[in-house]
Structures are given as structure tokens and as C-alpha cells.
C-alpha atoms as a PDB file:
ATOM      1  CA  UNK A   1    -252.343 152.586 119.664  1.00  0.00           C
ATOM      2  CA  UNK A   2    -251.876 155.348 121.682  1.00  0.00           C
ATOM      3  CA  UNK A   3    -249.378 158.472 120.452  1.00  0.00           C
ATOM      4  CA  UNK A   4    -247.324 160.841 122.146  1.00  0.00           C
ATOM      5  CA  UNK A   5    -248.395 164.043 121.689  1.00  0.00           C
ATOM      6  CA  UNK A   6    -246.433 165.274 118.606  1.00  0.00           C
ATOM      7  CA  UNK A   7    -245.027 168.851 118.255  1.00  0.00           C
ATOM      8  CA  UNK A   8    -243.818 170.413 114.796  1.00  0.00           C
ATOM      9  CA  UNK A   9    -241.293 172.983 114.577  1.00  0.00           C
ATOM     10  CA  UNK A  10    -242.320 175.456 111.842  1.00  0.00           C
ATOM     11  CA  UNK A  11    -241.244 179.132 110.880  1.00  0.00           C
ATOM     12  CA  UNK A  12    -244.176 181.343 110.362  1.00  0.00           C
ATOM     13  CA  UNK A  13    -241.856 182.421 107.017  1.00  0.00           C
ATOM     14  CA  UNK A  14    -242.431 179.016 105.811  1.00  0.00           C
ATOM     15  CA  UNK A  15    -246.100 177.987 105.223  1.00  0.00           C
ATOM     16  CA  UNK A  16    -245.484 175.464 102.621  1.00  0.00           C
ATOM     17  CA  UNK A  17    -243.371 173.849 104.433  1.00  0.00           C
ATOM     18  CA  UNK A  18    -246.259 173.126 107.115  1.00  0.00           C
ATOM     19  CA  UNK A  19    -248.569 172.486 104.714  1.00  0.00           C
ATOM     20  CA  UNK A  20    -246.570 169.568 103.317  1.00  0.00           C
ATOM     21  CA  UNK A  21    -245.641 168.035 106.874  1.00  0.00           C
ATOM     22  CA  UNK A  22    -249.463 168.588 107.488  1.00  0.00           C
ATOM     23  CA  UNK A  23    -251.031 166.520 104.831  1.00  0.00           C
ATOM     24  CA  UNK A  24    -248.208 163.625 105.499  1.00  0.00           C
ATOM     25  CA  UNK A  25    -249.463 163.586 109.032  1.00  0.00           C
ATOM     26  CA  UNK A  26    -252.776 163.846 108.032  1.00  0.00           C
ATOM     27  CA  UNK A  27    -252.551 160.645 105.993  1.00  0.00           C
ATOM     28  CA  UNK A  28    -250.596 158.797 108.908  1.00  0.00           C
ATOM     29  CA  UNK A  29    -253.553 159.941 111.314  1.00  0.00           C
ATOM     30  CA  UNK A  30    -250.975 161.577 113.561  1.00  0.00           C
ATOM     31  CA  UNK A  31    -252.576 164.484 115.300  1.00  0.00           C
ATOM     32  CA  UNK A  32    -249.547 167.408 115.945  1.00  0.00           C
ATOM     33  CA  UNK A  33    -249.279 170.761 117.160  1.00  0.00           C
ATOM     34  CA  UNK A  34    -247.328 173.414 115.774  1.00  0.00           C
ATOM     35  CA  UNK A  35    -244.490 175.172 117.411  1.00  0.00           C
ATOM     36  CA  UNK A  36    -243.655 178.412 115.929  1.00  0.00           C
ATOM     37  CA  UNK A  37    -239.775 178.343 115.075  1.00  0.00           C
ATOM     38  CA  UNK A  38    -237.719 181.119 116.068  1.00  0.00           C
ATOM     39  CA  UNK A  39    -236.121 182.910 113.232  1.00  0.00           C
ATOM     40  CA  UNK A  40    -232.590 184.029 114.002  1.00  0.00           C
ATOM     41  CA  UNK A  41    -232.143 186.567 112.043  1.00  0.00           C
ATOM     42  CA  UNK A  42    -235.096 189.096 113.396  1.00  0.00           C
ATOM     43  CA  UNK A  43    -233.801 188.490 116.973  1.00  0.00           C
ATOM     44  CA  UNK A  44    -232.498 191.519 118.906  1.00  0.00           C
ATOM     45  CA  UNK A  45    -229.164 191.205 120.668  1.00  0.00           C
ATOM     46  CA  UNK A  46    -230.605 191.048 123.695  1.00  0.00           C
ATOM     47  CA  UNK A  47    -232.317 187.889 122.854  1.00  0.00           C
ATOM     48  CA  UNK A  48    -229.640 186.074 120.772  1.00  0.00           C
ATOM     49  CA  UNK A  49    -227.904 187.330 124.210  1.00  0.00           C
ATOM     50  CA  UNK A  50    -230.344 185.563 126.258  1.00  0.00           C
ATOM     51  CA  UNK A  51    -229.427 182.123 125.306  1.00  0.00           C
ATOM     52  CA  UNK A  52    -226.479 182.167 122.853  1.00  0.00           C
ATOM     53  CA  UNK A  53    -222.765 182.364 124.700  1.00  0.00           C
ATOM     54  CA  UNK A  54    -219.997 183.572 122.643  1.00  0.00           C
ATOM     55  CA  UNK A  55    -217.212 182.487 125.359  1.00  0.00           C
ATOM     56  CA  UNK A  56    -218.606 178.995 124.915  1.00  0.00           C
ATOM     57  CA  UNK A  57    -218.914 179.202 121.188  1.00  0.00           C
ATOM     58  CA  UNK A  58    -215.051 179.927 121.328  1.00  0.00           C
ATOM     59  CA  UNK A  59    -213.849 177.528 124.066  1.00  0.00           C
ATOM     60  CA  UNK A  60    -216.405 174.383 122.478  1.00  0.00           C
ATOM     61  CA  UNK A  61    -217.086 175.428 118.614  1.00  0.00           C
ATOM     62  CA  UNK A  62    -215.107 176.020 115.661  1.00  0.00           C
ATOM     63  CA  UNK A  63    -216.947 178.526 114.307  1.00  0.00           C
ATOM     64  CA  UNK A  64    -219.479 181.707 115.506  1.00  0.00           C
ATOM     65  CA  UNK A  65    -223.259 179.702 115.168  1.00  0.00           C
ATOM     66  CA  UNK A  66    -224.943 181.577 112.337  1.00  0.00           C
ATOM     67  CA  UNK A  67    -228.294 182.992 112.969  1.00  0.00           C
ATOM     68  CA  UNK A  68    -230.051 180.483 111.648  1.00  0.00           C
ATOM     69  CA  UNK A  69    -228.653 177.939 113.969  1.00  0.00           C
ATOM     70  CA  UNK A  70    -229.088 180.106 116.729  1.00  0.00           C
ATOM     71  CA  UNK A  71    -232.767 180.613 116.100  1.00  0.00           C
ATOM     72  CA  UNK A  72    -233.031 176.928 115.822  1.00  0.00           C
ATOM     73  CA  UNK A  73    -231.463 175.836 118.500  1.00  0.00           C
ATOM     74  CA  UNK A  74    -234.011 178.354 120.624  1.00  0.00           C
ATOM     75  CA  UNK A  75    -237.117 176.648 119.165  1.00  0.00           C
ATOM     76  CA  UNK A  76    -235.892 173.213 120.245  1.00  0.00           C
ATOM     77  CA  UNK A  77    -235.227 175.001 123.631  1.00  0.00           C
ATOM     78  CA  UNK A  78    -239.187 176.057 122.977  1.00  0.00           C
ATOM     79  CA  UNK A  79    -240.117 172.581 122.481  1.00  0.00           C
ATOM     80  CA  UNK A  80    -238.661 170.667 125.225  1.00  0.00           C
ATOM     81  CA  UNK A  81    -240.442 173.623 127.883  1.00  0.00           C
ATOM     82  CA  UNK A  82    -243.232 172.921 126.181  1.00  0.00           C
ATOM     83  CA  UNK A  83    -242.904 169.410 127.487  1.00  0.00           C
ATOM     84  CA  UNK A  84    -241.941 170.251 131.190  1.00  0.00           C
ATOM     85  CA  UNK A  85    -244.491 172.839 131.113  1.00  0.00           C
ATOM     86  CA  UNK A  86    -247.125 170.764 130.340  1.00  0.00           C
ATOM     87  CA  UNK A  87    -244.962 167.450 132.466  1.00  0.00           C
ATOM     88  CA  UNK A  88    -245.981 165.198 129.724  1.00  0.00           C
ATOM     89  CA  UNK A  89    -244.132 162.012 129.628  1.00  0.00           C
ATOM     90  CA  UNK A  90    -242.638 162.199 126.243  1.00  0.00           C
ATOM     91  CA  UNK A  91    -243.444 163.866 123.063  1.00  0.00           C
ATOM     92  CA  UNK A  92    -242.571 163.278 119.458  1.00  0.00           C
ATOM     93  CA  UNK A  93    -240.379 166.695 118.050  1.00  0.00           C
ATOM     94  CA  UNK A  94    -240.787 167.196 114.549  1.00  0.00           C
ATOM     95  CA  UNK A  95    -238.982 169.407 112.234  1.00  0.00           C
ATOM     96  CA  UNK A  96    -241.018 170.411 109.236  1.00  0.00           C
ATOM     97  CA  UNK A  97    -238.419 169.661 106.224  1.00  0.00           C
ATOM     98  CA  UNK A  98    -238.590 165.740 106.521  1.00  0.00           C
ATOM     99  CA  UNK A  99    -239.875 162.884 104.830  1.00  0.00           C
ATOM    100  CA  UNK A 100    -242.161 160.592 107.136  1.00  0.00           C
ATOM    101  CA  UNK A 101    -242.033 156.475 106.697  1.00  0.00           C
ATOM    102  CA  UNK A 102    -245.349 154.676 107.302  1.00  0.00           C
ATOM    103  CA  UNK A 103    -244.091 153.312 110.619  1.00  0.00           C
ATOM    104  CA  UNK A 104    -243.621 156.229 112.809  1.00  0.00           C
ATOM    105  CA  UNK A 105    -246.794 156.058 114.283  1.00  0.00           C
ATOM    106  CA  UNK A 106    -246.193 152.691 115.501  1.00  0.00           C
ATOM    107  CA  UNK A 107    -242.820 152.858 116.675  1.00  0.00           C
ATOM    108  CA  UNK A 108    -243.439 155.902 118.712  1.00  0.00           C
ATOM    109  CA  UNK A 109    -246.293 154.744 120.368  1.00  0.00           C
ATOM    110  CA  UNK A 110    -244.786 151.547 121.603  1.00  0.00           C
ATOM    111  CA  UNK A 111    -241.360 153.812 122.844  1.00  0.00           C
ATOM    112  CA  UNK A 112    -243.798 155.820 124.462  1.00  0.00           C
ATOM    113  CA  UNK A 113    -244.759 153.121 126.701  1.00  0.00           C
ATOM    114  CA  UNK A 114    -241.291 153.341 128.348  1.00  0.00           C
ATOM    115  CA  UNK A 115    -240.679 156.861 128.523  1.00  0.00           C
ATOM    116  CA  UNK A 116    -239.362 156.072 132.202  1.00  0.00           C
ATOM    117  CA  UNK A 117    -236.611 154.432 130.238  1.00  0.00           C
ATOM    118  CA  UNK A 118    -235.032 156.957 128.261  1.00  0.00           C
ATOM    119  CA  UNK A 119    -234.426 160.654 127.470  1.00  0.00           C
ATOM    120  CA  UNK A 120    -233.855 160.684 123.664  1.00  0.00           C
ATOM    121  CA  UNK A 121    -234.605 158.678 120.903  1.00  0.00           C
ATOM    122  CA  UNK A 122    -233.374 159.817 117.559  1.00  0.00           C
ATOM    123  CA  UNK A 123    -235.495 158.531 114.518  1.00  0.00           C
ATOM    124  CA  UNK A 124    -232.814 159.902 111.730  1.00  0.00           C
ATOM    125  CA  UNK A 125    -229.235 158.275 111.126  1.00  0.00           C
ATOM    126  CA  UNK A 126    -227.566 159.218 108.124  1.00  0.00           C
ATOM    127  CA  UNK A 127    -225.024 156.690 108.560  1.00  0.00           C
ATOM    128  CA  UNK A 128    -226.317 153.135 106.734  1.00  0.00           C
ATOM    129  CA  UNK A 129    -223.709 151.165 108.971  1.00  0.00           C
ATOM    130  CA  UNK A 130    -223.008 153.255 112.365  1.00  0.00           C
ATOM    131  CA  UNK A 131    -221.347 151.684 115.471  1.00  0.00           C
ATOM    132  CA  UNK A 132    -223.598 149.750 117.845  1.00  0.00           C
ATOM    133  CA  UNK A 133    -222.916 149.188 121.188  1.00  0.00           C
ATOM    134  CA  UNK A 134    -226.284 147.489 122.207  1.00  0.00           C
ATOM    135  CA  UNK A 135    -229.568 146.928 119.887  1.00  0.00           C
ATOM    136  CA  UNK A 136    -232.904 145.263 120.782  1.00  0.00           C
ATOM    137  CA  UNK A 137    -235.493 144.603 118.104  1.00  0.00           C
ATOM    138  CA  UNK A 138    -238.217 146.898 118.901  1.00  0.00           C
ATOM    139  CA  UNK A 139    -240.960 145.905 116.234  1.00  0.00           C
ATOM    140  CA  UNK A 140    -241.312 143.994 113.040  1.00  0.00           C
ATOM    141  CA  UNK A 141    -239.088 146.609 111.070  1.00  0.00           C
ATOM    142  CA  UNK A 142    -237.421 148.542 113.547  1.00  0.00           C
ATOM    143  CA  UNK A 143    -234.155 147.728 116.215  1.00  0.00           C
ATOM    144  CA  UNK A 144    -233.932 150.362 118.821  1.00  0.00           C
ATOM    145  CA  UNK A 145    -230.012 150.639 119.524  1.00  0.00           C
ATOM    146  CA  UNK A 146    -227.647 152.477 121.198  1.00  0.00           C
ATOM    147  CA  UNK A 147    -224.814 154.065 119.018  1.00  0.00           C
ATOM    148  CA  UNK A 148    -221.239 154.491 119.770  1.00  0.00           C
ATOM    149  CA  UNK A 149    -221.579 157.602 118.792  1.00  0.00           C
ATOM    150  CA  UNK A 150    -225.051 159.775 118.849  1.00  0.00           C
ATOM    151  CA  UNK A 151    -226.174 160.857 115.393  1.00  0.00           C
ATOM    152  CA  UNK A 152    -226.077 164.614 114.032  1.00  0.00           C
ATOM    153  CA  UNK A 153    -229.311 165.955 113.060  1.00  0.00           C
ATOM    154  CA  UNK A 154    -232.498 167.003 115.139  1.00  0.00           C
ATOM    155  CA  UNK A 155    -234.828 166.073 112.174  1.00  0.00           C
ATOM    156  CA  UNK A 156    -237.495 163.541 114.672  1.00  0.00           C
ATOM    157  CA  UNK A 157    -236.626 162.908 118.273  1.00  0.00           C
ATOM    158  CA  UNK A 158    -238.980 161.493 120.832  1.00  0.00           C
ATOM    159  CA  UNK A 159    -237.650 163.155 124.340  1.00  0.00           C
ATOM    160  CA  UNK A 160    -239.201 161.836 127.441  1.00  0.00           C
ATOM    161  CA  UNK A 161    -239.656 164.616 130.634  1.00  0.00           C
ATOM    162  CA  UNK A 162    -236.413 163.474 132.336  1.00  0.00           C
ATOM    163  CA  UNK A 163    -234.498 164.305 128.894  1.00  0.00           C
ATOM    164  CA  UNK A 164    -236.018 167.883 128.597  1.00  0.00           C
ATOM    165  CA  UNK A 165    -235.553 168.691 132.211  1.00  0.00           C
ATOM    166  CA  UNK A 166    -231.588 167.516 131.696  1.00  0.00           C
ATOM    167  CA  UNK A 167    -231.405 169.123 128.260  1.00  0.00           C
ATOM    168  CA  UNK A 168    -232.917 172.810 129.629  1.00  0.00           C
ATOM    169  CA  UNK A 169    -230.496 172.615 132.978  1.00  0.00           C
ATOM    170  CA  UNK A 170    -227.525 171.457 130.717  1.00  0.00           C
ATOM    171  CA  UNK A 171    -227.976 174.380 128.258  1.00  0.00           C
ATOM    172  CA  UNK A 172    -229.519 177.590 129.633  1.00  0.00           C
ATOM    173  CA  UNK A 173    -226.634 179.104 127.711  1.00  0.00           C
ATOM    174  CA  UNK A 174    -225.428 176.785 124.154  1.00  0.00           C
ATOM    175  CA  UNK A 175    -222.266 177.567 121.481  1.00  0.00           C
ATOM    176  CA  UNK A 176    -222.991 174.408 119.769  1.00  0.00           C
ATOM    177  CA  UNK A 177    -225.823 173.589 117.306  1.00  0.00           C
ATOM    178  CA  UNK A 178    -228.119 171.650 118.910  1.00  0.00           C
ATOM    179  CA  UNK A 179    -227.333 168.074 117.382  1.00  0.00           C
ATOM    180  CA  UNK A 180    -223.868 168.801 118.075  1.00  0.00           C
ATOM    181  CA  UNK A 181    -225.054 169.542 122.072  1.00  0.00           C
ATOM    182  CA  UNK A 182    -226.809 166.359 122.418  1.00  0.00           C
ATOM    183  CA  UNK A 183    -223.796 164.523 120.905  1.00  0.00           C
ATOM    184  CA  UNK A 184    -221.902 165.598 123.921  1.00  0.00           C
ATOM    185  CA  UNK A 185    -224.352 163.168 126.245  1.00  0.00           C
ATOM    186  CA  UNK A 186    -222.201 163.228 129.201  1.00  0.00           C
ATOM    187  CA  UNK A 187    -222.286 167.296 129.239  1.00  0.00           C
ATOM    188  CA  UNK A 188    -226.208 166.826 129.893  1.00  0.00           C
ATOM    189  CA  UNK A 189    -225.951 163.184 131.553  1.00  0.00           C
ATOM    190  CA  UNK A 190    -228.949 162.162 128.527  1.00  0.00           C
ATOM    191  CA  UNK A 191    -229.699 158.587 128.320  1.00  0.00           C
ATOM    192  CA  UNK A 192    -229.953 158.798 124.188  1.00  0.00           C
ATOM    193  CA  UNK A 193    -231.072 155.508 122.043  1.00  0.00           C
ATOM    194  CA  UNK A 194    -231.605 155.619 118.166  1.00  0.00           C
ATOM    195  CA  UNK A 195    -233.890 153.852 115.445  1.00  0.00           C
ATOM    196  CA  UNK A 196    -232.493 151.128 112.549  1.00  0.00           C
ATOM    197  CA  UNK A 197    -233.605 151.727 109.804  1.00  0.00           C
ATOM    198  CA  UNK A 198    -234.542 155.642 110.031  1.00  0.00           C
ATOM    199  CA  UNK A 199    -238.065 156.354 110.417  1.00  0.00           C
ATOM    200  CA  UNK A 200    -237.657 159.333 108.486  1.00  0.00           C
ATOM    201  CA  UNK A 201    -235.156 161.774 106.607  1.00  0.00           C
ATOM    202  CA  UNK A 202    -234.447 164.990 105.566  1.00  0.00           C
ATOM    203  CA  UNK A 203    -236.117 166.100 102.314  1.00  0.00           C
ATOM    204  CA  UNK A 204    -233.535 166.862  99.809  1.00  0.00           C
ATOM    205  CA  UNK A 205    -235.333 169.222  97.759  1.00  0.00           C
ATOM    206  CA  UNK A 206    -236.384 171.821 100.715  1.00  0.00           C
ATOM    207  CA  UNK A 207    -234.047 174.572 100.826  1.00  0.00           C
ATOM    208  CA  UNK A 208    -232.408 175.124 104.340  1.00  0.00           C
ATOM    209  CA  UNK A 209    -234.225 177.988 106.418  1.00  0.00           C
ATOM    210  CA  UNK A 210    -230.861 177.979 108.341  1.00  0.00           C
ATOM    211  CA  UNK A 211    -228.621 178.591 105.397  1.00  0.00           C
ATOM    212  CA  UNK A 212    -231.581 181.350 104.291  1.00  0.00           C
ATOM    213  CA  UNK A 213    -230.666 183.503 106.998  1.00  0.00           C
ATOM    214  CA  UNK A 214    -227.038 183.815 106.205  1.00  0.00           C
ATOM    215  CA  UNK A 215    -224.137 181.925 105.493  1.00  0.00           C
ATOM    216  CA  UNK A 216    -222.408 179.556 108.055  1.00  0.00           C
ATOM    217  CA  UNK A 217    -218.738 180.681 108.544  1.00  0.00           C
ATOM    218  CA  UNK A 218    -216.081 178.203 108.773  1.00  0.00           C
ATOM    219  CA  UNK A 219    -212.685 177.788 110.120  1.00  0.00           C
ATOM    220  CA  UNK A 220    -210.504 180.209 108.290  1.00  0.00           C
ATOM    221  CA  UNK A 221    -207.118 180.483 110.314  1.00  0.00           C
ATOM    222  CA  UNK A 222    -204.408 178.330 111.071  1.00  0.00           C
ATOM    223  CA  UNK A 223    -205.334 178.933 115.076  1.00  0.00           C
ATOM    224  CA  UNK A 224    -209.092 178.095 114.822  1.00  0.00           C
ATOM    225  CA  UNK A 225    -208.015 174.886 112.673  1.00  0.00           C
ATOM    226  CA  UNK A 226    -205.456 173.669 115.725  1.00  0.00           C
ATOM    227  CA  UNK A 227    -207.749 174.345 118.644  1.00  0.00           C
ATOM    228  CA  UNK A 228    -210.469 172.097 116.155  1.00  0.00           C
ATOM    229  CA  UNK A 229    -207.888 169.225 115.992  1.00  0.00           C
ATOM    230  CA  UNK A 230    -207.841 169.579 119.515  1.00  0.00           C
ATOM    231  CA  UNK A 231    -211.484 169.960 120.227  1.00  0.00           C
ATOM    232  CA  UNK A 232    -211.795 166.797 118.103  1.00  0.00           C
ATOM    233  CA  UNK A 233    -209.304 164.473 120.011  1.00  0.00           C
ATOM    234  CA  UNK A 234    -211.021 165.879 123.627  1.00  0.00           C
ATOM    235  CA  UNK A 235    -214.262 164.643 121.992  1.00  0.00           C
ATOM    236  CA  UNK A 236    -213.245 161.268 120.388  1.00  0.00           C
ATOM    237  CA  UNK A 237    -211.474 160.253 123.920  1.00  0.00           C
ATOM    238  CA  UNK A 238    -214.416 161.292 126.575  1.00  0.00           C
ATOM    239  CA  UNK A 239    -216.503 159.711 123.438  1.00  0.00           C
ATOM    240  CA  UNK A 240    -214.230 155.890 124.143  1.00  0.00           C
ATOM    241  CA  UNK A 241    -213.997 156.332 128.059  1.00  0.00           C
ATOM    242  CA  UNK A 242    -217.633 157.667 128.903  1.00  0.00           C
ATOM    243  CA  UNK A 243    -220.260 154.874 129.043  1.00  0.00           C
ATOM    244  CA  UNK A 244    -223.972 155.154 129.691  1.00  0.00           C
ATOM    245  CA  UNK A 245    -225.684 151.288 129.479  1.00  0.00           C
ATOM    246  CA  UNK A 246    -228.594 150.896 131.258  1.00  0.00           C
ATOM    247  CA  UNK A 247    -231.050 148.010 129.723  1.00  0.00           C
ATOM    248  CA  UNK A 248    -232.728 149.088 126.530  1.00  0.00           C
ATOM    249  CA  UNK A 249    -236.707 149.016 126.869  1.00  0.00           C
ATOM    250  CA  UNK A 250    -238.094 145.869 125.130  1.00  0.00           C
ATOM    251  CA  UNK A 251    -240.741 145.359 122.883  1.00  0.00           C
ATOM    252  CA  UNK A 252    -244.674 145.436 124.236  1.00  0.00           C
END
């Protein structure tokens, strides 16, 4: 069984929070490498500059990012360089706040076979009963589908090359978060599958290091709430007229 190589995304501010992921790995026999996060709120203006558009944020968000989703957002930028940089095939990106079931290692290896196949593959869905528009059963435990709708969260994604070369030319400037981004697939043209069951989720007793680095503002006039009911019905129609269905990979 051969892995992707597997990349962590871990604040230097948060140590523990490696050395938990660390010793799960460990235990799994999945070898990683760390990324070092990017902490939002000890960026200059100049750098938040750099990557973070505020005439997007208003014409495609509801709400300014906070600088904790800004800094995260950068270190998955970070991460999918890393794999054109290196033109790997596909690698496995980790965030370090999740709880790891036994069968990662074996579901990512086989997916890794057919990188050619895909650009994302999400390994977190916190819906129990989400909208499938085409499902293969991938291993034993595990159906690889494709969702109506792409599911929020960036906790475990395996991104082929294709998918970070689309993702980094899509969003050299963002004023999403970064789950919300890949949501919008047709924006970026991303061929993006999921997992059933989810190979992993978010551990509910880590405090956010987003949320640590201030508060995130919501909608708070009667202006931002309309253009959000609009934003909302643009994204529910392009999400019932777009279609991306190539074949799913099959099982080795």
C-alpha cells in the first residue's frame, strides 16, 4: 500500500495540536510533513494585501473574512504550491484539529492510484444524508460519490496536481473562505468527489485557532442581508444548471 505523500497544516502557536495529530499518524503508520500555517493576525497589510481582495469579499461574501480565515486560507494556498512545486500527483492535506478513522490510509492510497481522475476529494461531510448525484463503492467501508452540492470544511482533502494548478490560477486573489471557494466548482472548473462515511472529523474539544485571532463579523444591515439573499439564489441556480460528470474512478 502505497500513500500519497501527506502534508499537515499546523500553526507554530499551536504545538499540542501537532503533537496530537502526530501520535494518531504515528499509530496509523502514515508518514506526513508539516506545513507551517499562516497566522492571520501577525500579517502586515501588505501581505493580507497580497492575496486577500476586499472588492471581491464585497461583490461574493457577506461578511469582511476575519484574520483567521484569511491566514488560513493562505496556508492552503501554501499547500497546494507545495504540490505543483514539487509536481507530485496528489497529496493528502491535513488540518491538525481532526479526528483520524482507521481507514484513511487505505482509502487514500487506492484514490491515489487515479489521481488522473480527479482534482479533489473531500474526506469530511457533516451532513449524515447529503444529495448524491453519482456514488461508486470504493472499498469495503467506503463509497466515493459525487455530491449535489460540495461539502463545507477543508478538514482532509486529497488534491491531485491538476486540482492545485486550477485552484492557484482560480484564486491568486480569494474573498471567500476557502471551503466556501471550492464550493463554487465551476469558478475553478475542479472536478471534486467526496467520501461516505467520513474518514475523519473535526475534534470538538479543540478550540478554533481561527476564532482565536478575532471574532468573525456577520451580516449586520438590512443591505448586506438583501445582497446575501441574492448571493444565495445566484448560488443555488448555477449550483442546479452547472454539471460536471465525468466517470468516477473504480475500485483497484
Amino acid at each position: 500500500m502505497t500513500m500519497p505523500p501527506v502534508f499537515v497544516i499546523n500553526l507554530d502557536k499551536s504545538p499540542e495540536r501537532m503533537a496530537t495529530i502526530s501520535k494518531r499518524l504515528d499509530k496509523l503508520d502514515i508518514p506526513f510533513e508539516r506545513i507551517s500555517g499562516v497566522y492571520g493576525a501577525d500579517l502586515s497589510e501588505e501581505e493580507i494585501a497580497k492575496y486577500y481582495c476586499t472588492k471581491l469579499n464585497k461583490k461574493n461574501y457577506r461578511r469582511p473574512l476575519g484574520l483567521g480565515e484569511i491566514g488560513c486560507y493562505i496556508s492552503h494556498i501554501k499547500s497546494w504550491q507545495t504540490i505543483v512545486d514539487r509536481q507530485l500527483h496528489c497529496a493528502l492535506i491535513l488540518e491538525d484539529d481532526i479526528v483520524i478513522e482507521d481507514g484513511l490510509a487505505e482509502l487514500a492510497s487506492e484514490l491515489g492510484k487515479s489521481s488522473d481522475t480527479f482534482d479533489i476529494v473531500k474526506f469530511f461531510n457533516k451532513k449524515t444524508n447529503p444529495k448524491i448525484v453519482d456514488s461508486v463503492d470504493f472499498t469495503s467501508k467506503y463509497k466515493l460519490c459525487r455530491f449535489k452540492k460540495i461539502p463545507i470544511g477543508n478538514y482532509a482533502q486529497l488534491i491531485s496536481l491538476s486540482g492545485a494548478k486550477k485552484l492557484l490560477k482560480a484564486y491568486e486573489k480569494f474573498g471567500r473562505p476557502v471551503d466556501e471557494d471550492i464550493q463554487h466548482w465551476w469558478e475553478s472548473d475542479t472536478n471534486v468527489l467526496g467520501v461516505l462515511p467520513s474518514v475523519v472529523r473535526p475534534n470538538d474539544g479543540a478550540k478554533s485557532d481561527i476564532d482565536s485571532q478575532g471574532k468573525r463579523k456577520g451580516t449586520t444591515t438590512f443591505l448586506a442581508f438583501s445582497k446575501n439573499i441574492i448571493r444565495r439564489a445566484i448560488f443555488l441556480f448555477k449550483l442546479n444548471t452547472k454539471r460536471k460528470n465525468p466517470p468516477l474512478p473504480q475500485q483497484f
